[in-house]
N, C-alpha and C. Protein backbone atom coordinates (compact mmCIF):
# COMPACT_ATOMS: atom_id res chain seq x y z
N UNK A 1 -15.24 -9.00 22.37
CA UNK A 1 -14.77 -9.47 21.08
C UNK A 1 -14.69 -8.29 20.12
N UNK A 2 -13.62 -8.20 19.07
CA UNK A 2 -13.17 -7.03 18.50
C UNK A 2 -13.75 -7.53 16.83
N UNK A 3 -14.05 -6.97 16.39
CA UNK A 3 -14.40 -7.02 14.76
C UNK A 3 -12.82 -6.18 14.27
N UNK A 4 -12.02 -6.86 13.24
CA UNK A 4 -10.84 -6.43 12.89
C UNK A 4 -11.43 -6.53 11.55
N UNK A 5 -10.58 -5.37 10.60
CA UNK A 5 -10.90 -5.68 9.24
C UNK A 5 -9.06 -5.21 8.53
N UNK A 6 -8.65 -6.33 8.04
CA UNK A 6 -7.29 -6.25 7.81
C UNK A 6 -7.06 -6.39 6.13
N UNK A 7 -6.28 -5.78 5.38
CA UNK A 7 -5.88 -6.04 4.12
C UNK A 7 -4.49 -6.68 4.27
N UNK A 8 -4.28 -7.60 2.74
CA UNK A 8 -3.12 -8.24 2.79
C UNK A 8 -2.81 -7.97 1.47
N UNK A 9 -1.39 -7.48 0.92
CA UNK A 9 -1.00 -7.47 -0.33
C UNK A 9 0.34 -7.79 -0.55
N UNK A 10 1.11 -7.76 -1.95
CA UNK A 10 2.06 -8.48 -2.32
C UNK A 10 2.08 -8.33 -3.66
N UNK A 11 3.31 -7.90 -4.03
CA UNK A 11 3.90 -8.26 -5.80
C UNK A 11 4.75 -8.78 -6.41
N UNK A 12 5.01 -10.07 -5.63
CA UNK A 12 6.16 -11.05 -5.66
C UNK A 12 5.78 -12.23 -5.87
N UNK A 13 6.32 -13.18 -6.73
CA UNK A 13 5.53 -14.44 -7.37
C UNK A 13 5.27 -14.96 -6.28
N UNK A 14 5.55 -15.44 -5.29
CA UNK A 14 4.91 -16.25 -3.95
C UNK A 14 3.43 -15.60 -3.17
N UNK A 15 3.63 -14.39 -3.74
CA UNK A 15 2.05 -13.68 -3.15
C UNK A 15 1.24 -14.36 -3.04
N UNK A 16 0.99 -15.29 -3.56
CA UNK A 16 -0.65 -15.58 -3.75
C UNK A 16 -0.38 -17.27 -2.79
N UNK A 17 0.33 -17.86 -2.79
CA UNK A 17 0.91 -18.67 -1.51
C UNK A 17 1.19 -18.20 -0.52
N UNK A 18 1.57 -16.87 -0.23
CA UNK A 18 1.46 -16.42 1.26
C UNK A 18 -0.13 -15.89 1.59
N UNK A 19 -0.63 -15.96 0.68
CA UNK A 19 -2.15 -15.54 0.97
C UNK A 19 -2.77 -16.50 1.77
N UNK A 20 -2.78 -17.54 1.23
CA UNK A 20 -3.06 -18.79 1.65
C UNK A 20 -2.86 -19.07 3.52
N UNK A 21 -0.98 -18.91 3.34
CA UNK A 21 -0.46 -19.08 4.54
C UNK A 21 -0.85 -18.02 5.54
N UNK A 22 -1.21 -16.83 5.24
CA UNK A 22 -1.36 -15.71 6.16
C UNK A 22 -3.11 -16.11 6.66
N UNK A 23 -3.70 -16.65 5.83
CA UNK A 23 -5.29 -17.15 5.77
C UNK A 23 -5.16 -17.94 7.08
N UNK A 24 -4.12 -18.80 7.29
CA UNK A 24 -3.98 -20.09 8.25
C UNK A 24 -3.13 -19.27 9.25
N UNK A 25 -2.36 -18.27 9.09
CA UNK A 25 -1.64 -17.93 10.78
C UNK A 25 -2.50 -17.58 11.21
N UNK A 26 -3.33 -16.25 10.47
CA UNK A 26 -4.44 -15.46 11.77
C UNK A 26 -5.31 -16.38 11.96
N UNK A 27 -6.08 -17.20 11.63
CA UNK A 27 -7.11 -18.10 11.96
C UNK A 27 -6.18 -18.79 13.13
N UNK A 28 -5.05 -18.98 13.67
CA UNK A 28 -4.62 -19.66 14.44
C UNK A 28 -4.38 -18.84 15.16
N UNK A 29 -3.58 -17.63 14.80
CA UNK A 29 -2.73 -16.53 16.04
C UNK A 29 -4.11 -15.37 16.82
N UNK A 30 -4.78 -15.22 15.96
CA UNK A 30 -5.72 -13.97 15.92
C UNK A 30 -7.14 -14.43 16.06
N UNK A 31 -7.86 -15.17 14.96
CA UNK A 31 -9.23 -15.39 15.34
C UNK A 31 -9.70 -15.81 13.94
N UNK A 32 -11.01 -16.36 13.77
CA UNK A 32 -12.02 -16.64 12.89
C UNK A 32 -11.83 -15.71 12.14
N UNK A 33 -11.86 -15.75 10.99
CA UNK A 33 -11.90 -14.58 9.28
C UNK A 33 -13.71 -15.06 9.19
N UNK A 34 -14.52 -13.96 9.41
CA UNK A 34 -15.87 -13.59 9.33
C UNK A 34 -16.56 -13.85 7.69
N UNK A 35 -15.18 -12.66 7.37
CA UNK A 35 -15.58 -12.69 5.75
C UNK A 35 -14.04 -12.55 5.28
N UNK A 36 -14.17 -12.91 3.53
CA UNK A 36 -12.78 -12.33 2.94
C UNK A 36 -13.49 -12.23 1.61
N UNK A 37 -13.15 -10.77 1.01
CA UNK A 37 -13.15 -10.74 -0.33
C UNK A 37 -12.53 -11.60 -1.31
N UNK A 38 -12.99 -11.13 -2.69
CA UNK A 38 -11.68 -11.96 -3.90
C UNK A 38 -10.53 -11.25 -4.11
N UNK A 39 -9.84 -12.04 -4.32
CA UNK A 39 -8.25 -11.52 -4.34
C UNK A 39 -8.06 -11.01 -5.83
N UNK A 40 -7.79 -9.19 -5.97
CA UNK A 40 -7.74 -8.75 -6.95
C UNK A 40 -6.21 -8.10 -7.44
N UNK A 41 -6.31 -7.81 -8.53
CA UNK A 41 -5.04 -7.66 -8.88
C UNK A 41 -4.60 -5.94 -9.36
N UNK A 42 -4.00 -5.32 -8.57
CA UNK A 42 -4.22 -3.76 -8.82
C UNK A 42 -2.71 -2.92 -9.66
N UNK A 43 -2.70 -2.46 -9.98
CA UNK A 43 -1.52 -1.58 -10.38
C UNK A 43 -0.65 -1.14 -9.27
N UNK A 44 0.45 -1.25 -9.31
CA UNK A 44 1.34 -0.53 -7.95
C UNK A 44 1.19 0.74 -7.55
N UNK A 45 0.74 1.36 -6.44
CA UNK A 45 0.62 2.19 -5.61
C UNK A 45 1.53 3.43 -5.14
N UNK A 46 1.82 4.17 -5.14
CA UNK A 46 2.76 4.87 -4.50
C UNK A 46 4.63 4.46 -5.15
N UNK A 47 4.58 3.86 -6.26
CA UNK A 47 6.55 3.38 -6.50
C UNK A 47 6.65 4.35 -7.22
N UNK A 48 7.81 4.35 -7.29
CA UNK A 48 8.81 5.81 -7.92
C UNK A 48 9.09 4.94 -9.65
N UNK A 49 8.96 3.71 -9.48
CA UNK A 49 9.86 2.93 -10.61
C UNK A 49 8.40 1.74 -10.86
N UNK A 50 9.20 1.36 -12.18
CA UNK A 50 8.27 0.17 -12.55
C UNK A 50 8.13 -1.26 -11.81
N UNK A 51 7.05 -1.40 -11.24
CA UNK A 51 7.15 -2.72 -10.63
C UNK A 51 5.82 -4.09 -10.81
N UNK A 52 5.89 -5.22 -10.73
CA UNK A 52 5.04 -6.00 -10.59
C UNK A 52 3.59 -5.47 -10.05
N UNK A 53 2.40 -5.20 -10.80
CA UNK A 53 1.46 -5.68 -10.42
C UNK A 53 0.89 -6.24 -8.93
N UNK A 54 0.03 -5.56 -7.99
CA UNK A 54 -0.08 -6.30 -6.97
C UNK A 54 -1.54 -7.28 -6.72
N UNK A 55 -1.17 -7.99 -5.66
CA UNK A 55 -2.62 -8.75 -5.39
C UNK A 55 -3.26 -8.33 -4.09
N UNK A 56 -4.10 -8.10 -3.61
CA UNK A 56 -4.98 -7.21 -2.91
C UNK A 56 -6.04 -8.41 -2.14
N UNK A 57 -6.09 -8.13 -1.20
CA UNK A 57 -7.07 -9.10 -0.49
C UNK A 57 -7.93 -8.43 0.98
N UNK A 58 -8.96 -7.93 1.17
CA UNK A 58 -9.49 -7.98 2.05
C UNK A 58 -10.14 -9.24 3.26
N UNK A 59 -9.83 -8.90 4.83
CA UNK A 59 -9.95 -9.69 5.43
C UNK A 59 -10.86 -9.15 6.89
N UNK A 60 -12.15 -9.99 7.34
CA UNK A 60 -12.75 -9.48 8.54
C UNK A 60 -12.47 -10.67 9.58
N UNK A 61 -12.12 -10.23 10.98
CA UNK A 61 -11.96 -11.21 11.76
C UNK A 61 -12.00 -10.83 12.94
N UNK A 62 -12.78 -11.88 13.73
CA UNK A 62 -13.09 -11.87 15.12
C UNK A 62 -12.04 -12.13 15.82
N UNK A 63 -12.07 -11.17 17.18
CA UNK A 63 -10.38 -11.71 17.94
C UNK A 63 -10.94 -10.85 19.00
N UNK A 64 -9.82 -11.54 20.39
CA UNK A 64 -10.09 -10.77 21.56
C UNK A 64 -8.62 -9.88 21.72
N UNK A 65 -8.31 -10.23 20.31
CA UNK A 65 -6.44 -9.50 20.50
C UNK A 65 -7.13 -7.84 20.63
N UNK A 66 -5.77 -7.35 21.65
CA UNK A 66 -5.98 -5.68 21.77
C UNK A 66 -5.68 -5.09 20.76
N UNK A 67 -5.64 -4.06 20.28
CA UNK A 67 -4.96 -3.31 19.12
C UNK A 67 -3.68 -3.46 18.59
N UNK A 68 -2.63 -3.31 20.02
CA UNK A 68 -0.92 -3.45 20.28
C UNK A 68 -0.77 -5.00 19.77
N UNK A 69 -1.31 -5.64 20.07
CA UNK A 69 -1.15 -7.20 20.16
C UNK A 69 -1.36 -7.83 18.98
N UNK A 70 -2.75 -7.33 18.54
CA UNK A 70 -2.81 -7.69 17.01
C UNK A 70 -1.33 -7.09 15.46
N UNK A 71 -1.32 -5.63 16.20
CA UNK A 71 -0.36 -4.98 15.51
C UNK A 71 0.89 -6.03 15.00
N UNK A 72 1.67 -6.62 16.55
CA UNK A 72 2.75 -7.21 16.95
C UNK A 72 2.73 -8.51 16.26
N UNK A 73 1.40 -9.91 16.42
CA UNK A 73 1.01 -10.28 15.54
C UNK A 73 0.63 -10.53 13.49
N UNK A 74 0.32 -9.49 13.35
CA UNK A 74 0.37 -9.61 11.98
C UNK A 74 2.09 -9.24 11.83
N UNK A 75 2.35 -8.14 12.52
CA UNK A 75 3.93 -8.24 11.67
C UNK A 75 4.89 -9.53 11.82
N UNK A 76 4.53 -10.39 13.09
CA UNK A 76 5.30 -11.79 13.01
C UNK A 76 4.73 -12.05 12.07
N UNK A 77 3.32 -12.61 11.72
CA UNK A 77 3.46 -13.24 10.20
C UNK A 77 3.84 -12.92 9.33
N UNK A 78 4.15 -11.44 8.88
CA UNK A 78 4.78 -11.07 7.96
C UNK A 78 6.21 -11.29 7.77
N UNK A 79 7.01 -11.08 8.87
CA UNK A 79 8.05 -11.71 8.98
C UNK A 79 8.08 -13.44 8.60
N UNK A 80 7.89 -13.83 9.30
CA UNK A 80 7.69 -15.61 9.37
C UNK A 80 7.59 -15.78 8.02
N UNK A 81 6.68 -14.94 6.99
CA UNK A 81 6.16 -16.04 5.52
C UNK A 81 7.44 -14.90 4.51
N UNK A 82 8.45 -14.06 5.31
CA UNK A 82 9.47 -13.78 4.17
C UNK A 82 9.40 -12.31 4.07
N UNK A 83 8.40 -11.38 4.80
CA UNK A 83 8.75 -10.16 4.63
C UNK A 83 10.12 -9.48 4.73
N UNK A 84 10.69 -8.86 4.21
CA UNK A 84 11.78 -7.79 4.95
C UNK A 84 11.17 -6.65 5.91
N UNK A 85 11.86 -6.28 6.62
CA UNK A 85 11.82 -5.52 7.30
C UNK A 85 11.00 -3.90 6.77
N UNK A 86 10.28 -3.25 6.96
CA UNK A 86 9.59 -2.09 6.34
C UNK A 86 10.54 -0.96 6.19
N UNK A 87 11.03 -0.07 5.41
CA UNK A 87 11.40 1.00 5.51
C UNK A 87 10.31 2.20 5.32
N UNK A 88 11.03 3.33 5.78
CA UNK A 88 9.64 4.58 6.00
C UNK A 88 10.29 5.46 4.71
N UNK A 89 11.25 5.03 3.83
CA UNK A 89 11.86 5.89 2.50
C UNK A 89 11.19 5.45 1.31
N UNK A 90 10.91 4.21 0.93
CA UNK A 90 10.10 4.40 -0.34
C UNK A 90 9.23 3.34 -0.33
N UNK A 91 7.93 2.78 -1.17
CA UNK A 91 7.59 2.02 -1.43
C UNK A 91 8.13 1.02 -2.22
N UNK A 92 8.20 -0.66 -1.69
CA UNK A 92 8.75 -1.89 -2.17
C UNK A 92 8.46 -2.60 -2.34
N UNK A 93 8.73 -3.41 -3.00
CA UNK A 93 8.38 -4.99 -3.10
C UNK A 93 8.01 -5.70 -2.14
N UNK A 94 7.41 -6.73 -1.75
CA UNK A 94 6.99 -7.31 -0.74
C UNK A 94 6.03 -8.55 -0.96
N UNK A 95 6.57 -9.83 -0.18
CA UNK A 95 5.72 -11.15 -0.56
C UNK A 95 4.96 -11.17 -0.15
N UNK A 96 4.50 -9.65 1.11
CA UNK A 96 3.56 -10.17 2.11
C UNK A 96 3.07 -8.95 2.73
N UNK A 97 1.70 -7.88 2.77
CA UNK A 97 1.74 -7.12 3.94
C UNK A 97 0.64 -7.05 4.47
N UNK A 98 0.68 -7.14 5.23
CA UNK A 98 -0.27 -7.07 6.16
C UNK A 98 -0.84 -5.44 6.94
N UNK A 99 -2.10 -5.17 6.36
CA UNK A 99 -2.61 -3.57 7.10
C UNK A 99 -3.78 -3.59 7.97
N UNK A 100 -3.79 -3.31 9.37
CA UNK A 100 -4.77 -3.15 9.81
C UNK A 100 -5.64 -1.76 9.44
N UNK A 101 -6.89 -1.85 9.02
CA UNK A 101 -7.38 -0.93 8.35
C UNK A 101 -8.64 -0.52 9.68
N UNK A 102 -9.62 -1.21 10.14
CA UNK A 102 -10.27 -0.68 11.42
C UNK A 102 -10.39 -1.66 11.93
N UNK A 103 -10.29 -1.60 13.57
CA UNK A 103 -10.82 -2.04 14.61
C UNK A 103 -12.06 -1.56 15.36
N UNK A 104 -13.15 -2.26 15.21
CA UNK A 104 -14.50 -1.77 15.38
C UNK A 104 -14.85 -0.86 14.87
N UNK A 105 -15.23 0.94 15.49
CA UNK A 105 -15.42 1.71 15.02
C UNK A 105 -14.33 2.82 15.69
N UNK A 106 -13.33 2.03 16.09
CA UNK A 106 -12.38 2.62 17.02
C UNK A 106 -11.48 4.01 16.17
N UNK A 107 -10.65 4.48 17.14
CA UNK A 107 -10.16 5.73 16.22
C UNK A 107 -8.96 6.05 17.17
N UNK A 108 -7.64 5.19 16.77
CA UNK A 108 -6.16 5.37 17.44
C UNK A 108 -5.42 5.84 16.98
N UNK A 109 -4.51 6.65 17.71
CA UNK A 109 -3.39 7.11 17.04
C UNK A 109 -2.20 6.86 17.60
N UNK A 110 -1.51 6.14 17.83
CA UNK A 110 -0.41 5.57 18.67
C UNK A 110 0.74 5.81 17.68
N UNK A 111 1.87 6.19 17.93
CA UNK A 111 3.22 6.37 17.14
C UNK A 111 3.55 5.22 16.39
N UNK A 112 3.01 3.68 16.52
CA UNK A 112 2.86 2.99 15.31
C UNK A 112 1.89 2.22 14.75
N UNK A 113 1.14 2.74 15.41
CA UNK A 113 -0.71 2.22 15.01
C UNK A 113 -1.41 3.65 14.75
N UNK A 114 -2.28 3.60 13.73
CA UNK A 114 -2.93 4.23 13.55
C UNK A 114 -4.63 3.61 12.62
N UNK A 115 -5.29 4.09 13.49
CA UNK A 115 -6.65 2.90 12.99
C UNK A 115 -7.77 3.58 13.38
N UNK A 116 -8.58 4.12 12.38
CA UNK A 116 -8.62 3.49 10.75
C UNK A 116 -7.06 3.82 9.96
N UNK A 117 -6.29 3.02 8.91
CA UNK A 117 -5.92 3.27 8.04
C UNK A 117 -6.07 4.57 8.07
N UNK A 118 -4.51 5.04 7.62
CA UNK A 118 -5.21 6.72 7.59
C UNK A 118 -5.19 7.26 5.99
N UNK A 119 -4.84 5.92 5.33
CA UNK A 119 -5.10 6.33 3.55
C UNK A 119 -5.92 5.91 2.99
N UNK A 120 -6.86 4.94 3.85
CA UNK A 120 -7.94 4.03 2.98
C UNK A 120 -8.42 4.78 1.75
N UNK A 121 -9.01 6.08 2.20
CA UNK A 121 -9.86 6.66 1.54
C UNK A 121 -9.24 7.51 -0.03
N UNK A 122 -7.93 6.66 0.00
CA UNK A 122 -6.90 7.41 -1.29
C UNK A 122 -6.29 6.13 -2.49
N UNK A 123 -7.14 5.18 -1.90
CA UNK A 123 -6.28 3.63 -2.58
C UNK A 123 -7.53 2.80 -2.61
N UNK A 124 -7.94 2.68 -4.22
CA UNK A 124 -9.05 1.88 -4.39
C UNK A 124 -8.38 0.73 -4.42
N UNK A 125 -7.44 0.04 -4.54
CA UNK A 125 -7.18 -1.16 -3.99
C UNK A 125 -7.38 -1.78 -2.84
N UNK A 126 -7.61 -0.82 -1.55
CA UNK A 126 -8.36 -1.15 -0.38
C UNK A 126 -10.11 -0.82 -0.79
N UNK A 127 -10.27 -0.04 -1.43
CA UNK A 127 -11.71 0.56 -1.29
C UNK A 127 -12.64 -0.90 -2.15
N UNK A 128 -12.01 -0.82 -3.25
CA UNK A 128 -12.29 -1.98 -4.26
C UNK A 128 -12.74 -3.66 -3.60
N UNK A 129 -12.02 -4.02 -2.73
CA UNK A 129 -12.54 -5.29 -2.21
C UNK A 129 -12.94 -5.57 -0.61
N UNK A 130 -12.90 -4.22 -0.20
CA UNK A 130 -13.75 -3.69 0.78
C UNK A 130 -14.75 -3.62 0.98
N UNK A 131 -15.38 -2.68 -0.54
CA UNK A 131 -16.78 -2.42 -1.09
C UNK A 131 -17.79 -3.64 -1.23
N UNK A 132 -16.64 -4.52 -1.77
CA UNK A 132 -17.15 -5.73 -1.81
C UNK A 132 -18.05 -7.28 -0.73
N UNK A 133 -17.36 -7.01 0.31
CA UNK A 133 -17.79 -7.29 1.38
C UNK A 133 -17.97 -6.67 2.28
N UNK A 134 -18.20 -5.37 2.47
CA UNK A 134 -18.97 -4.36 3.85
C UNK A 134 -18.87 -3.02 3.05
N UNK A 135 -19.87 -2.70 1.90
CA UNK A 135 -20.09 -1.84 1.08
C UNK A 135 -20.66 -0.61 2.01
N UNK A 136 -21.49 -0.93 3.52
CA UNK A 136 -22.35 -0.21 4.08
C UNK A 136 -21.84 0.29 5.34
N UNK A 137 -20.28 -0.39 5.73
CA UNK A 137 -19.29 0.23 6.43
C UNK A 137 -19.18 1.54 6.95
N UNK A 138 -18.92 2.09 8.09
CA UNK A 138 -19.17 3.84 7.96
C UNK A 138 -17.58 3.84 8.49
N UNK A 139 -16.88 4.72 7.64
CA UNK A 139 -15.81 5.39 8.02
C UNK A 139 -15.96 6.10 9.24
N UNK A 140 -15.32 5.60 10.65
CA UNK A 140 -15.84 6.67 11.87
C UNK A 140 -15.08 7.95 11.53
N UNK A 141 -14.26 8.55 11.20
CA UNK A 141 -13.69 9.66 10.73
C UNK A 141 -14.48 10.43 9.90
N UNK A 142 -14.28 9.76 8.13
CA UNK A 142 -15.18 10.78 7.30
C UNK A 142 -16.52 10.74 7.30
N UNK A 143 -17.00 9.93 8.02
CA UNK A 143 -18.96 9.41 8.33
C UNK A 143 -19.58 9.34 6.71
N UNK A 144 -18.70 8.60 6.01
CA UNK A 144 -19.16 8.20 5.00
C UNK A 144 -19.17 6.55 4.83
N UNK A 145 -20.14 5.79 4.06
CA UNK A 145 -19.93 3.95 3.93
C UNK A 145 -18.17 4.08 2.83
N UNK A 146 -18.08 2.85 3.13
CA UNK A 146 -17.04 2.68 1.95
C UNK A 146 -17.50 3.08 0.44
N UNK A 147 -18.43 2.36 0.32
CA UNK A 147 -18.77 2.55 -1.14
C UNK A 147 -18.94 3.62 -1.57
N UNK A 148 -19.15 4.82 -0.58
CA UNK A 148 -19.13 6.51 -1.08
C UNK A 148 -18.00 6.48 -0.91
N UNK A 149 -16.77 6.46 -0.10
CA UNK A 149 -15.43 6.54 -0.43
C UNK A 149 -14.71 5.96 -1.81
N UNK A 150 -15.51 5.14 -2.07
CA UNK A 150 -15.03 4.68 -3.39
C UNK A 150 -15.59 5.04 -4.84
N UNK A 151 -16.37 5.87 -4.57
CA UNK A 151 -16.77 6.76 -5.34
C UNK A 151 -16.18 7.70 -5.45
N UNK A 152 -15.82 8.66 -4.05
CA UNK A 152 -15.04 9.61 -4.53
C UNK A 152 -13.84 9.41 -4.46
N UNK A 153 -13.34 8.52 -4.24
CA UNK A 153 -11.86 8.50 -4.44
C UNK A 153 -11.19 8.67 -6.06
N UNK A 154 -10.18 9.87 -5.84
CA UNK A 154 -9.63 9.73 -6.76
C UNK A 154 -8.21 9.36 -7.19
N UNK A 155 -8.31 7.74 -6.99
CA UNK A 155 -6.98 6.91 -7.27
C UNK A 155 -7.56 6.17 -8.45
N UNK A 156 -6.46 6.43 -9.85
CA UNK A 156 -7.13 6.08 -11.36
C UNK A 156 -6.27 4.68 -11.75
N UNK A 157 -5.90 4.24 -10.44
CA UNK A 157 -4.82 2.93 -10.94
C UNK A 157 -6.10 1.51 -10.66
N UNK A 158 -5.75 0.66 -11.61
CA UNK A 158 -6.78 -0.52 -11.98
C UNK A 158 -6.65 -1.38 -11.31
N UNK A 159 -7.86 -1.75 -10.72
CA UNK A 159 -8.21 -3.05 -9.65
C UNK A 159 -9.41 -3.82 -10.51
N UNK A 160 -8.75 -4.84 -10.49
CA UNK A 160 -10.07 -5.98 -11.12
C UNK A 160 -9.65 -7.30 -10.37
């Protein structure tokens, strides 16, 4: 059995209804949600231009899915509840995304998986409701808990 810890975000008025719905695919497609943070609301990340406000959600869940499988998985739900398709040119809008951030204490690098997250440690919008439910977490990479990552992180955009 795999301990998954996945974020879900969105800055599109349906966000917070696909939260819901994404709550009910993986519990069906993937496995039991262990824990889930509160759903916070952060400043946009990485856009070139002015955009909506996002909502931020941390998620832990038990599954016997492989890495590939889970990958393949969350992006059908993302698709299914209205995503577009991802581009690798800018950051966008989106009703729905889904990030696998770690699998166990695992450490992959596959041409479209990569796990841990390889920005966690640059986006308190992940660090922020992370901290919150597995504050004592060890980054297998930087061998630091979250909550020292979120200390030193220096991303000055607002999560409450």
């Amino acid at each position: 059995m795999n301990q998954v810890i996945i974020s879900l975000g969105g800055n599109l008025p349906t966000t917070q209804e696909s939260f819901i719905n994404s709550v009910e695919l993986i519990e069906q497609k993937i496995g039991p949600i262990i824990k889930k943070s509160s759903i916070y609301q952060s400043s946009p990340w990485g856009f070139t231009r002015e955009t909506n406000p996002f909502l931020n959600q941390i998620l832990i869940i038990k599954t016997i899915c492989t890495p590939l499988l889970l990958l393949n998985i969350t992006q059908q739900i993302e698709l299914e509840l209205g995503r577009k398709q991802k581009t690798k040119k800018e950051y966008e809008d989106r009703v729905i995304d889904i990030d696998i951030l770690f699998i166990n204490n695992d450490i992959i690098s596959e041409k479209h998986l990569k796990v841990p997250h390889p920005l966690i440690h640059k986006r308190n919008f992940i660090l922020k409701p992370l901290a919150e439910i597995a504050p004592n977490l060890i980054h297998p990479i930087f061998k630091k808990t979250i909550y020292e990552l979120l200390l030193l992180c220096e991303d000055t955009g607002s999560v409450n």
